[in-house]
PDB file of N, CA and C in Angstrom:
ATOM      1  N   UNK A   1      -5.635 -26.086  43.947  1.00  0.00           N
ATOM      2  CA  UNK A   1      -5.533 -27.525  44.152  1.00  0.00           C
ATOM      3  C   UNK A   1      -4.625 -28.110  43.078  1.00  0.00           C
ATOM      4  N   UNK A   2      -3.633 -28.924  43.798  1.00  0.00           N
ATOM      5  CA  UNK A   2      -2.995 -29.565  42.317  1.00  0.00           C
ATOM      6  C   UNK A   2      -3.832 -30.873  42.139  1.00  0.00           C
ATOM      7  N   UNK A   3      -3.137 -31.260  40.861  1.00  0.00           N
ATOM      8  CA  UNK A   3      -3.312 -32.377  40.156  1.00  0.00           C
ATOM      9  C   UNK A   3      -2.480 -33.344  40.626  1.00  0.00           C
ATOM     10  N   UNK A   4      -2.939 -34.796  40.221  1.00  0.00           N
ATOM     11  CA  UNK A   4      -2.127 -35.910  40.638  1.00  0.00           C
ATOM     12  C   UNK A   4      -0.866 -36.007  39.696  1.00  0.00           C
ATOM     13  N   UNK A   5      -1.158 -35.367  38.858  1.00  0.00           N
ATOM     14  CA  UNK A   5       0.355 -35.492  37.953  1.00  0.00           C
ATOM     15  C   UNK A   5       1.741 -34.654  38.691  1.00  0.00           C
ATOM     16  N   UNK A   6       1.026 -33.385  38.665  1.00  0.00           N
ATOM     17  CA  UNK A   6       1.783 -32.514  39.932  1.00  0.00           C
ATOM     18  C   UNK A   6       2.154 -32.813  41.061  1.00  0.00           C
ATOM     19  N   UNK A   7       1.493 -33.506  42.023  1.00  0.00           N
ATOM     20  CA  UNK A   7       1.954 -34.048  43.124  1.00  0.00           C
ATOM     21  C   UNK A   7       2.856 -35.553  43.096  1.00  0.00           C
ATOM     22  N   UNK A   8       2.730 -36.347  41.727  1.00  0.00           N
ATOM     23  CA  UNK A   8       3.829 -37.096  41.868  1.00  0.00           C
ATOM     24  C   UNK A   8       5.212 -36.694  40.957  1.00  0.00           C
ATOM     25  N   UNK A   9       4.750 -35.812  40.390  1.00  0.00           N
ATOM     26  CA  UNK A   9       6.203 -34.614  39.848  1.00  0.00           C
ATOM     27  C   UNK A   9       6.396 -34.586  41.114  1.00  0.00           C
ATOM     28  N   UNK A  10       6.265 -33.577  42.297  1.00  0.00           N
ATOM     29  CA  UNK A  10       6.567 -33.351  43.515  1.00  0.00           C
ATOM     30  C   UNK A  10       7.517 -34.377  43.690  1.00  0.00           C
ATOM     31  N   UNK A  11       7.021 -35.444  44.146  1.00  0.00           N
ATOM     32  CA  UNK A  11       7.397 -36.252  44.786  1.00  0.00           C
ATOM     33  C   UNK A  11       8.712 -36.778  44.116  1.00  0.00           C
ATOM     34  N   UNK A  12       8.957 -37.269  42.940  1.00  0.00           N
ATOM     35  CA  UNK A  12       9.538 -37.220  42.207  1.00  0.00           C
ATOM     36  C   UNK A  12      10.825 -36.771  42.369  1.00  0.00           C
ATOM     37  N   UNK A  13      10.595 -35.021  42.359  1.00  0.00           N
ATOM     38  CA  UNK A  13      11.347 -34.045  42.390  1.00  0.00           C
ATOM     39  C   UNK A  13      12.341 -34.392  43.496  1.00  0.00           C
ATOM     40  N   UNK A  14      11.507 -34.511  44.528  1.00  0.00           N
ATOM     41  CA  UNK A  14      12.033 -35.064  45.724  1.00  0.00           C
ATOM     42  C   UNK A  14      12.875 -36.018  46.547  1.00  0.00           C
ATOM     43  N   UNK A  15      12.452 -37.141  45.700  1.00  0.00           N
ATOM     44  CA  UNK A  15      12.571 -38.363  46.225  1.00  0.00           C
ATOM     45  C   UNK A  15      13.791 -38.549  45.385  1.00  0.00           C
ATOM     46  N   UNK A  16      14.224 -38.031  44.016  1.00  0.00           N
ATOM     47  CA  UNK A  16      15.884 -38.533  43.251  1.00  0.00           C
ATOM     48  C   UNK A  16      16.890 -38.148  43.865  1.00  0.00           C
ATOM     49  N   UNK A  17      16.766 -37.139  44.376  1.00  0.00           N
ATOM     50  CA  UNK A  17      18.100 -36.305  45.076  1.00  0.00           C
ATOM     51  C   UNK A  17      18.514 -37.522  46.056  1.00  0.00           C
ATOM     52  N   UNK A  18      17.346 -37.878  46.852  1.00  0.00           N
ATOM     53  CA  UNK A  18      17.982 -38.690  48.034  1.00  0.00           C
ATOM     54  C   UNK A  18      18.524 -40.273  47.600  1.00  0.00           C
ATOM     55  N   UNK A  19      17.906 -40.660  46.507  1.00  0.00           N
ATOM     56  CA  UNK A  19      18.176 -41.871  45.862  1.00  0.00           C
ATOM     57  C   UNK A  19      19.443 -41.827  45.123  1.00  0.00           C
ATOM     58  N   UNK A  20      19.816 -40.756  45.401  1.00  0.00           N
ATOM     59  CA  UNK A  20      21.275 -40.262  44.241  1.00  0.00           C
ATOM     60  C   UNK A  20      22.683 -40.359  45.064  1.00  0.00           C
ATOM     61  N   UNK A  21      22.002 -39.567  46.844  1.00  0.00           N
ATOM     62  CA  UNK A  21      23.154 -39.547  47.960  1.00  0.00           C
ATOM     63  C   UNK A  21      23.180 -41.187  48.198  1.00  0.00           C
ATOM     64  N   UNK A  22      22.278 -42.318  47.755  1.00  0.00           N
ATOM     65  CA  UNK A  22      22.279 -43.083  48.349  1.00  0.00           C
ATOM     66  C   UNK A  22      23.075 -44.038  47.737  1.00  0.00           C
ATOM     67  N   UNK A  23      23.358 -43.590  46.611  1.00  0.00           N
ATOM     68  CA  UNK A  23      23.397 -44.790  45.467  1.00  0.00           C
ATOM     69  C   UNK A  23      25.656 -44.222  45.663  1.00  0.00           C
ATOM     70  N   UNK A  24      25.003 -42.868  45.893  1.00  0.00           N
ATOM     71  CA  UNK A  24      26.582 -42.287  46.032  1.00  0.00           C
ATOM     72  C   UNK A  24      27.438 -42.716  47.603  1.00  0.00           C
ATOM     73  N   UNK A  25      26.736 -43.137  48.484  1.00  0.00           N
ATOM     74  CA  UNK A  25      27.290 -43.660  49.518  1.00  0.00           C
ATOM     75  C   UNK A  25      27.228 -44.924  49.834  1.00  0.00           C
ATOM     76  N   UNK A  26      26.724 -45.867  48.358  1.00  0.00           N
ATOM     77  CA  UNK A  26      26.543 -46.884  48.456  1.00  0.00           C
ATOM     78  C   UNK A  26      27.821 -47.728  47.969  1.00  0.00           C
ATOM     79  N   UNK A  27      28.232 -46.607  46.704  1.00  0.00           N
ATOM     80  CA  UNK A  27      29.109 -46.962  45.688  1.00  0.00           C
ATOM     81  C   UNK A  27      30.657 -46.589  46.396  1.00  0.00           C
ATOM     82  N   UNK A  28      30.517 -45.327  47.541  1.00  0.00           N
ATOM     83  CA  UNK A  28      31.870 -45.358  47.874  1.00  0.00           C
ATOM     84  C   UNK A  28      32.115 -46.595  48.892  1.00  0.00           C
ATOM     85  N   UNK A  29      31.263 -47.196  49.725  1.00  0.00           N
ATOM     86  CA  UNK A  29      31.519 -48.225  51.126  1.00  0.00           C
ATOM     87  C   UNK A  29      31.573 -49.224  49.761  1.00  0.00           C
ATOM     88  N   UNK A  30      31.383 -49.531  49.102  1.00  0.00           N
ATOM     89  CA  UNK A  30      31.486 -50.886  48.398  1.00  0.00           C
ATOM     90  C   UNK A  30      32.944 -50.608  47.389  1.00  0.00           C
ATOM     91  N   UNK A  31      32.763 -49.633  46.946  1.00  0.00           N
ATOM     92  CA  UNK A  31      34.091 -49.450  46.116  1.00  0.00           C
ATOM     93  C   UNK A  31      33.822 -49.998  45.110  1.00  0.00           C
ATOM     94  N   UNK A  32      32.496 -49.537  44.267  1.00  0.00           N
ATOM     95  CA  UNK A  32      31.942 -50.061  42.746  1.00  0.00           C
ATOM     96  C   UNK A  32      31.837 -48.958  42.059  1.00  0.00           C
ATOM     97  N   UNK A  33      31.624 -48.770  41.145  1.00  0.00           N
ATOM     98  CA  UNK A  33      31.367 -48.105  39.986  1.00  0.00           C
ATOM     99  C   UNK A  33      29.751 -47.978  39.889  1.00  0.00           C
ATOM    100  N   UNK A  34      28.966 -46.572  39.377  1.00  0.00           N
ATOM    101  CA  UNK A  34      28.203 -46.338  39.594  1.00  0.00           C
ATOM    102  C   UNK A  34      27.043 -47.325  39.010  1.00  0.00           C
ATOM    103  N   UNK A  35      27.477 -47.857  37.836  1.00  0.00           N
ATOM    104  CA  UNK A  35      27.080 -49.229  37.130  1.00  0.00           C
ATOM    105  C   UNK A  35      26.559 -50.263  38.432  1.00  0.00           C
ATOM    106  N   UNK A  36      27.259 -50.401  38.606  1.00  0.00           N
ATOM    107  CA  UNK A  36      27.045 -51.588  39.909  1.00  0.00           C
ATOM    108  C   UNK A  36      25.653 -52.022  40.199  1.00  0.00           C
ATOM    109  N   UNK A  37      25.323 -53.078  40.489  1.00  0.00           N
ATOM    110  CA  UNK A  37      23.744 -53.625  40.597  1.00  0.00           C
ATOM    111  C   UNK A  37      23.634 -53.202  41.764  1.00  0.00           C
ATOM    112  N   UNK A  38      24.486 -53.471  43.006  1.00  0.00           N
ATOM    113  CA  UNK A  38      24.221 -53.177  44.151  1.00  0.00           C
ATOM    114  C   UNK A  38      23.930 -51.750  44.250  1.00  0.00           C
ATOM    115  N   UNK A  39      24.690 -50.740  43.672  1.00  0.00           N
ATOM    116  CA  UNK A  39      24.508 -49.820  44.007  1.00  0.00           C
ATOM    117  C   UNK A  39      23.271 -48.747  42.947  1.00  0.00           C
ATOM    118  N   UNK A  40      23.064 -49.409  41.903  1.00  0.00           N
ATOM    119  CA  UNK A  40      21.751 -48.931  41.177  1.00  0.00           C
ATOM    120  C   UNK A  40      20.428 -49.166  42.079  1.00  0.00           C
ATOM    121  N   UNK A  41      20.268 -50.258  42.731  1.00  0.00           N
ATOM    122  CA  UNK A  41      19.667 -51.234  43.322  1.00  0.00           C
ATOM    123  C   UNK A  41      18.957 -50.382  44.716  1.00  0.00           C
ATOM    124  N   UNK A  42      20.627 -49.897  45.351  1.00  0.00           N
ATOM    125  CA  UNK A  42      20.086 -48.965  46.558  1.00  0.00           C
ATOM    126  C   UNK A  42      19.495 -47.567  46.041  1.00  0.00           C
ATOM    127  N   UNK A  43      20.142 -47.233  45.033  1.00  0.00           N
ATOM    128  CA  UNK A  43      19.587 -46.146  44.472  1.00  0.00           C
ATOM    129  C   UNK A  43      18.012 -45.832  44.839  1.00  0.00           C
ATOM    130  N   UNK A  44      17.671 -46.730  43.311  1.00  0.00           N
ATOM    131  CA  UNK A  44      16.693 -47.158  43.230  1.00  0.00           C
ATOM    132  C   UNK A  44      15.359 -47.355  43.889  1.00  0.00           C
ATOM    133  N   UNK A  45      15.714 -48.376  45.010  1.00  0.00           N
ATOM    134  CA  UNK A  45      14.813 -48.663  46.426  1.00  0.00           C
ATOM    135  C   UNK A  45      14.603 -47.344  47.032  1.00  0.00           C
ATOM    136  N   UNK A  46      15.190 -47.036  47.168  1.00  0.00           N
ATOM    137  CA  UNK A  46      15.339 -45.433  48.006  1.00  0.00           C
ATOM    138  C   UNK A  46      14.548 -44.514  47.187  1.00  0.00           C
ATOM    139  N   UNK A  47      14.902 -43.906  45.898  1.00  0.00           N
ATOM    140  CA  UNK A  47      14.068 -43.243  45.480  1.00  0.00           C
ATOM    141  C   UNK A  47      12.188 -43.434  45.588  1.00  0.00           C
ATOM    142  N   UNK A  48      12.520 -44.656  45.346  1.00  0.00           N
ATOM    143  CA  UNK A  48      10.775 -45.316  45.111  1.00  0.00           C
ATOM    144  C   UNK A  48      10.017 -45.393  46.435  1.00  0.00           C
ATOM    145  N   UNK A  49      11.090 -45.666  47.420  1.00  0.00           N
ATOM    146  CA  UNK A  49      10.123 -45.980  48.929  1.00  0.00           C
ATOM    147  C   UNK A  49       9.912 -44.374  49.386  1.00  0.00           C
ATOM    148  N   UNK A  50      11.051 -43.541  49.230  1.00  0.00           N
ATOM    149  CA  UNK A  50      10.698 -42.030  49.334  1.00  0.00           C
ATOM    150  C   UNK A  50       9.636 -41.599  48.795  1.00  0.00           C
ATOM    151  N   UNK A  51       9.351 -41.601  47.320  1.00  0.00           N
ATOM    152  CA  UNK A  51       8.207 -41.225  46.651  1.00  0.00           C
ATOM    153  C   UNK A  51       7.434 -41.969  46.926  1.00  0.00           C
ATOM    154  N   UNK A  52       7.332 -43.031  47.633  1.00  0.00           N
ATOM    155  CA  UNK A  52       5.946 -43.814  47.993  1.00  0.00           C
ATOM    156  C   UNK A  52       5.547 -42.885  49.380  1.00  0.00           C
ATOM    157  N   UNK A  53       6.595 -42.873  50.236  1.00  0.00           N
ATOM    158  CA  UNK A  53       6.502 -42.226  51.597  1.00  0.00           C
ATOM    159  C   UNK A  53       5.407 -40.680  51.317  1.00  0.00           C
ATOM    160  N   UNK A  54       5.659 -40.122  50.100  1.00  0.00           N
ATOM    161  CA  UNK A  54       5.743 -38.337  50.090  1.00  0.00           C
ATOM    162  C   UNK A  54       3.744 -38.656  49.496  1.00  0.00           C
ATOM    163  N   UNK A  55       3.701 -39.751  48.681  1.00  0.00           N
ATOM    164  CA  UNK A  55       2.631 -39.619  47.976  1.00  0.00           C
ATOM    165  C   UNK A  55       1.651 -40.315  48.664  1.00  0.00           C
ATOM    166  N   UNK A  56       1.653 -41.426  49.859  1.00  0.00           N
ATOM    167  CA  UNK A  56       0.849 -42.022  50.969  1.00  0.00           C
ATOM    168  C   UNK A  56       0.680 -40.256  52.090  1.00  0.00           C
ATOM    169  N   UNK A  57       1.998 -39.612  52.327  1.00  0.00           N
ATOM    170  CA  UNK A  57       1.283 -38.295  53.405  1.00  0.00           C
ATOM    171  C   UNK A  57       1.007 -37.480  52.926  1.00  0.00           C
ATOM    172  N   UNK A  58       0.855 -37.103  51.343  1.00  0.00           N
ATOM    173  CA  UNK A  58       0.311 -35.988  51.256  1.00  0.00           C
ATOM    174  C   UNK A  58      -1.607 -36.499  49.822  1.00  0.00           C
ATOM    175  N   UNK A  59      -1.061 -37.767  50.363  1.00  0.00           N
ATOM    176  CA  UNK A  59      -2.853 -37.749  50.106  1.00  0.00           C
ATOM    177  C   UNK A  59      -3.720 -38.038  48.898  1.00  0.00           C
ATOM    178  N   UNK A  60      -2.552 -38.348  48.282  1.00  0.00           N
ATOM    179  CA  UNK A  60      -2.937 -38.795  46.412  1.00  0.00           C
ATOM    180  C   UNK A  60      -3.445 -40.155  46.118  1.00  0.00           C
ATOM    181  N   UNK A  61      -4.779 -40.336  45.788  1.00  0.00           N
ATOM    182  CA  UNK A  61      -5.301 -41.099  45.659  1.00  0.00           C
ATOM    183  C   UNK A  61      -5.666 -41.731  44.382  1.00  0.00           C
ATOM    184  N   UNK A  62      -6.607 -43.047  44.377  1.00  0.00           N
ATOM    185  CA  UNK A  62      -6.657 -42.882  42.565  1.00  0.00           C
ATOM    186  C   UNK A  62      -7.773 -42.297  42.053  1.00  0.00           C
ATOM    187  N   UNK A  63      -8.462 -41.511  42.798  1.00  0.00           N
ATOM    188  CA  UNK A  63     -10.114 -40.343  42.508  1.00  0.00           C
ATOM    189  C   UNK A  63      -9.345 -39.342  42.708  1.00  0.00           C
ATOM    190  N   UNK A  64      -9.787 -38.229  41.557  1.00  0.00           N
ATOM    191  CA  UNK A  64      -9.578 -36.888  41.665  1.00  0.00           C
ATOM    192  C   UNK A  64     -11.047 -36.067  41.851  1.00  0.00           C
ATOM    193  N   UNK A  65     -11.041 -35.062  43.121  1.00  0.00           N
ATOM    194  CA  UNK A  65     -12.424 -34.484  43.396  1.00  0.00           C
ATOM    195  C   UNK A  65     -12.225 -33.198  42.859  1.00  0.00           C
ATOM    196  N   UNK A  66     -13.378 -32.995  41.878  1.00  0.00           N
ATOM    197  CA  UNK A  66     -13.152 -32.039  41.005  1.00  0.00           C
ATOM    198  C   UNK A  66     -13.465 -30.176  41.881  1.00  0.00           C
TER     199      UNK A  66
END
């Protein structure tokens, strides 16, 4: 059984890669620099709603059953 620390490492793990393509296809259609609010912004959102997505289906709650 993992731990909740482990499963939002997981998620984590997971969820930057896609927040990274996002922030990278955000920055080429806009033609900003990776700086960019807009494009930190999409980053960002993306990573977090992913890792929200991964850690609502696989079940992590705020009780751990020992």
């Amino acid at each position: 059984m993992t731990t909740r620390r482990e499963r939002v490492g997981w998620a984590l793990l997971f969820s930057l890669p896609m927040g990274v393509g996002v922030g990278l296809a955000t920055a080429r259609m806009a033609r900003a620099g990776p700086t960019h609010p807009l494009v930190v912004g999409a980053a960002v959102t993306t990573a977090a709603l992913v890792a929200a997505l991964i850690l609502v289906a696989t079940g992590v709650s705020t009780t751990e059953v020992a």
